[in-house]
Protein backbone atom coordinates (compact mmCIF):
# COMPACT_ATOMS: atom_id res chain seq x y z
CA UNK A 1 0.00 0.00 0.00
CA UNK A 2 2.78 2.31 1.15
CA UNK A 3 4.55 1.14 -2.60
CA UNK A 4 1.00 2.83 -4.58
CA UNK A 5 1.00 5.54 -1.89
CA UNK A 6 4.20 6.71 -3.16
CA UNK A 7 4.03 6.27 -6.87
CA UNK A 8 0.59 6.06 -8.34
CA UNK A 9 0.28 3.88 -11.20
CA UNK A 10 4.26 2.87 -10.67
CA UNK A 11 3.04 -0.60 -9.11
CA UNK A 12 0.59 -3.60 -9.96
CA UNK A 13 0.63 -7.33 -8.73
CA UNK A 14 -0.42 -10.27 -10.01
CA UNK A 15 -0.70 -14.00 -7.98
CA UNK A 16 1.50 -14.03 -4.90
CA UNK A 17 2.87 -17.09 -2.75
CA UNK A 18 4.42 -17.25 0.36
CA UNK A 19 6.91 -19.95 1.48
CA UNK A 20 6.09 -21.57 4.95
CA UNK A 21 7.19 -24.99 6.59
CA UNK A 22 4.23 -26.34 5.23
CA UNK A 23 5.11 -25.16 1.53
CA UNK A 24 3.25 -22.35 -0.12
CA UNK A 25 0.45 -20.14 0.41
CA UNK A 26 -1.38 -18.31 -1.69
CA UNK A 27 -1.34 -14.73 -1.13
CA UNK A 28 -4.79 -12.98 -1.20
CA UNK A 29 -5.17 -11.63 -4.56
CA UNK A 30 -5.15 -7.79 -5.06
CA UNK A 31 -6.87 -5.70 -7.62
CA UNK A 32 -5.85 -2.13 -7.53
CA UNK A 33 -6.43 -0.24 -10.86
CA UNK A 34 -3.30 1.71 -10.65
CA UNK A 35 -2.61 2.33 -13.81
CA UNK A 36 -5.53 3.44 -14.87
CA UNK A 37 -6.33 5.22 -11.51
CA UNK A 38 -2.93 7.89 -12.54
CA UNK A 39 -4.49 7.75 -16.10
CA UNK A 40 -7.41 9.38 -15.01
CA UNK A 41 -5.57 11.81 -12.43
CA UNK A 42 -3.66 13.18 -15.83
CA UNK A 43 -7.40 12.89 -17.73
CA UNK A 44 -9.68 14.89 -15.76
CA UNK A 45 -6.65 17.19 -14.43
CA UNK A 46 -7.56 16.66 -10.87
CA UNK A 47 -6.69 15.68 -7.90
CA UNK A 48 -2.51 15.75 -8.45
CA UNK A 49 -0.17 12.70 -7.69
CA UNK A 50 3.42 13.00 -6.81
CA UNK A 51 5.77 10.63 -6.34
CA UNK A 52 6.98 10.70 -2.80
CA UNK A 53 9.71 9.20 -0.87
CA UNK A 54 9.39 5.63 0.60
CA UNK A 55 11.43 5.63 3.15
CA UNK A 56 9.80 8.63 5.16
CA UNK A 57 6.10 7.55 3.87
CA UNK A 58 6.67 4.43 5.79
CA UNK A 59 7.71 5.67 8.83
CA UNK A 60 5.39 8.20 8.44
CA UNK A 61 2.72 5.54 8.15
CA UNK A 62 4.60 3.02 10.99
CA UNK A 63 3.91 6.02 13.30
CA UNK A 64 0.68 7.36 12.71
CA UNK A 65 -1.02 4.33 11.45
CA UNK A 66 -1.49 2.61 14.74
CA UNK A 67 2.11 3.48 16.27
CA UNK A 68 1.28 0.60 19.47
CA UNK A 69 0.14 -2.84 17.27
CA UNK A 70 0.08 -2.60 13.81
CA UNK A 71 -2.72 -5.15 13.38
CA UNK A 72 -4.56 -3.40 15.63
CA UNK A 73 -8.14 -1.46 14.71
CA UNK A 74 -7.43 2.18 13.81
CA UNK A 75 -7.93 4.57 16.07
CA UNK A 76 -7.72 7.90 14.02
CA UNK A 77 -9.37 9.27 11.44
CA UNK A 78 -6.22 8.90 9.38
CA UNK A 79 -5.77 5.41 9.90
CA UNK A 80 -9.61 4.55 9.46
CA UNK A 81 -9.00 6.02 6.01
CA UNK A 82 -6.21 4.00 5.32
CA UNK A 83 -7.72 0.37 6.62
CA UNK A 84 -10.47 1.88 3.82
CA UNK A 85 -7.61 2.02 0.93
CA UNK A 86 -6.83 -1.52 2.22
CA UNK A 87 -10.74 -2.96 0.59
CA UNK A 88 -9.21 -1.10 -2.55
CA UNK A 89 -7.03 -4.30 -3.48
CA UNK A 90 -10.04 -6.72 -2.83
CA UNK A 91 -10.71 -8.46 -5.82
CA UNK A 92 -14.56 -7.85 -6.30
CA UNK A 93 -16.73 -5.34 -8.14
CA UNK A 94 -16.65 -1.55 -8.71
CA UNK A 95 -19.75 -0.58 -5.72
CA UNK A 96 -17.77 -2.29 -2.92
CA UNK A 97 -14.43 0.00 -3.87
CA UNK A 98 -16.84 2.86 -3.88
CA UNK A 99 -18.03 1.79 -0.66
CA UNK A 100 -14.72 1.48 1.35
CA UNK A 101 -13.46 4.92 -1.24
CA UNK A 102 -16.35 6.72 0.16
CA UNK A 103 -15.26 5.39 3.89
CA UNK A 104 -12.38 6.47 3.80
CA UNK A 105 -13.06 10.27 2.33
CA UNK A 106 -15.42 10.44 4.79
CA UNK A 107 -13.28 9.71 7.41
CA UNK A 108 -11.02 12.79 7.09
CA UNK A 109 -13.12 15.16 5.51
CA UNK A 110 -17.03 14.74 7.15
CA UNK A 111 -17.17 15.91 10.55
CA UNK A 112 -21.48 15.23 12.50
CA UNK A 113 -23.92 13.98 9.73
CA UNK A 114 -25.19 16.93 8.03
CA UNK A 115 -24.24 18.74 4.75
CA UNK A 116 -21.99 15.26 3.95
CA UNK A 117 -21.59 15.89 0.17
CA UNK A 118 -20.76 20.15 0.78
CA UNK A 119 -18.37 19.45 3.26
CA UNK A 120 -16.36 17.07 1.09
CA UNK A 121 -16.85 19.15 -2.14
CA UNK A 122 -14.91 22.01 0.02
CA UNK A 123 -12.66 20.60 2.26
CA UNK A 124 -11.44 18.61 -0.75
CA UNK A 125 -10.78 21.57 -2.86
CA UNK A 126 -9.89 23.68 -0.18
CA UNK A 127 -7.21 20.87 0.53
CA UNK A 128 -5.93 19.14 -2.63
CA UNK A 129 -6.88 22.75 -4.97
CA UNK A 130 -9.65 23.73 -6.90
CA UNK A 131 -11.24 21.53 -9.55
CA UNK A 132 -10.74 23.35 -12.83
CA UNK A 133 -12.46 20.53 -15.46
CA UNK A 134 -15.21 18.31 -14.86
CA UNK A 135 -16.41 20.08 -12.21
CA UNK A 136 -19.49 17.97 -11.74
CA UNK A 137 -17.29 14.86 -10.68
CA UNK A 138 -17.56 15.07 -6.75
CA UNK A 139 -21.40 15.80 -6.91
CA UNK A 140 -22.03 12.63 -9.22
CA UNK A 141 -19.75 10.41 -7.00
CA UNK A 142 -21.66 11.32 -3.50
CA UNK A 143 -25.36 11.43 -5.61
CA UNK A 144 -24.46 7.73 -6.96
CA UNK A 145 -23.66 5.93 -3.45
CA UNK A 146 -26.27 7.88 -1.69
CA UNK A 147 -29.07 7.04 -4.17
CA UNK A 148 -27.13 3.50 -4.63
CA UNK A 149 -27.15 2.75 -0.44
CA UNK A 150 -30.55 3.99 -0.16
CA UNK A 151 -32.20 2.12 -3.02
CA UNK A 152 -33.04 4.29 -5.13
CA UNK A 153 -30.12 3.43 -7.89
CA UNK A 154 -31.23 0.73 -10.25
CA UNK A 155 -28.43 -1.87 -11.07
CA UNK A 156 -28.26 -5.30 -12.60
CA UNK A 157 -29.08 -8.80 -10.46
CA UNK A 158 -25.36 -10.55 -9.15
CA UNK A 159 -26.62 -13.17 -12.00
CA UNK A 160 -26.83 -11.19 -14.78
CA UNK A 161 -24.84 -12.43 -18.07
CA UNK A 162 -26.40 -10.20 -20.57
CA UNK A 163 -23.28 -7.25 -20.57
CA UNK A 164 -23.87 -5.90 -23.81
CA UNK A 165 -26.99 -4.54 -23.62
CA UNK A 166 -27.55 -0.54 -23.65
CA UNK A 167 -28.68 -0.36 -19.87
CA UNK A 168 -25.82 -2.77 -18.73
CA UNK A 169 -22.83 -0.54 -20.72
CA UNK A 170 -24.39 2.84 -19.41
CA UNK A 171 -24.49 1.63 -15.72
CA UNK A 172 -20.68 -0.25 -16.12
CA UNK A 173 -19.50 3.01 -17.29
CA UNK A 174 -21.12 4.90 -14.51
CA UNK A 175 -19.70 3.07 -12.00
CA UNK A 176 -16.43 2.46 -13.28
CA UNK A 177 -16.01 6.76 -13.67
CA UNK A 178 -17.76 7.10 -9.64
CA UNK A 179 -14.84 4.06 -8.75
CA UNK A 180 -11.99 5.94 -9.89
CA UNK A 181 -13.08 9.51 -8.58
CA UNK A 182 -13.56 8.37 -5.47
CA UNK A 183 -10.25 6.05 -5.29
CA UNK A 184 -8.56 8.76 -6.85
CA UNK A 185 -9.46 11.52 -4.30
CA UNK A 186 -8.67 8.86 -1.11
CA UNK A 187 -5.51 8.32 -2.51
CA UNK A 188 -4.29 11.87 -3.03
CA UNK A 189 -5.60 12.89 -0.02
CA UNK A 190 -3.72 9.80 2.04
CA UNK A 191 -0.84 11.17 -0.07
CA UNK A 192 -0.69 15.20 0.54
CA UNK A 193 -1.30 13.73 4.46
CA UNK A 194 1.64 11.65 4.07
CA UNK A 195 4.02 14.16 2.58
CA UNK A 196 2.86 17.04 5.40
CA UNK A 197 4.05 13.74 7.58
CA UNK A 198 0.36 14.58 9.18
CA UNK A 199 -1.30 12.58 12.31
CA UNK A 200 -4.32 14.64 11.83
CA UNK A 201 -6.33 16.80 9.52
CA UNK A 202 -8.83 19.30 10.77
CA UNK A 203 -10.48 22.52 9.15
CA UNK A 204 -12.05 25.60 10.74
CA UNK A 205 -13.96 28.11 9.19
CA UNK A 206 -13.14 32.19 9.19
CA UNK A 207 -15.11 35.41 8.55
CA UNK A 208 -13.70 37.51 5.96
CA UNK A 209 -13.33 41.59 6.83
């Protein structure tokens, strides 16, 4: 994680093993679109990656992440954001990484349970810079889990087959763009916190004279 943290799109795994007394295991697979997650990045011109240094990201993340057990649960809203990225490399379908993406975002940038999809449109700006193109991006990811977790987004039964139909293509599309905003904004985020070497991120709002 620390590896994609620090280069975006620089690192992708295939089928992993582990040598034991026993023999081998089978690592968990991991499906992290990272290629195509700095692809977009350079596409829609927003948020930024840079590539940052390992060494200090992992200490970074050795001391913040949970700096007592590092299998324990998190207990920050850094580190819940980051057990979040974690669901990124599950192999399964686009809705479950917007799930855990929209976890972790709203981790570090919600704070009570009103205004959820203002608060991230600003903090995030106000935080990573403004979005110049495609404007519309953070609106449609926060309107398509919301209407998704509350049943009001229609989507295809786990057994469909038929994938080339209008409908299907439409909705794959739609989800697939919502998937990489989301991943792409946890990610940058995770990374600006990283380089600032960060155990916290708060914001407080001022009156203008």
């Amino acid at each position: 994680m620390i590896l994609n943290i620090c280069r975006v799109g620089g690192f992708s795994y295939g089928m992993g093993f582990i040598k034991t007394s026993y023999g081998f295991d089978r690592l968990r697979s991991m499906k992290l679109y990272t290629s195509e997650l700095f692809e977009y990045s350079m596409e829609k011109k927003w948020p930024n990656f840079e590539n940052l240094e390992i060494r200090k990201t992992w200490n970074w993340y050795l001391r913040v992440q949970n700096p007592l057990l590092i299998e324990e649960l998190s207990g920050s809203s850094i580190s819940r954001a980051f057990n979040a990225f974690s669901y990124l490399y599950e192999n399964s379908e686009g809705i479950n990484k917007i799930f855990w993406a929209m976890v972790g975002i709203e981790a570090i940038y919600v704070r009570g349970k009103e205004g959820i999809s203002q608060q991230i449109k600003e903090k995030a700006q106000l935080y990573l810079g403004e979005i110049q193109h495609f404007k519309k991006r953070l609106t449609k990811m926060y309107d398509f889990r919301s209407s998704f977790i509350h049943g009001n987004k229609n989507f295809p039964s786990y057994f469909h087959t038929a994938d080339a139909i209008e409908s299907y293509e439409k909705f794959s599309e739609e989800l697939f763009d919502v998937m990489l905003t989301a991943e792409c904004l946890l990610i940058a985020t995770i990374q600006k916190i990283a380089k600032e070497e960060r155990d916290n991120l708060s914001f407080m709002y001022a009156i203008q004279n």
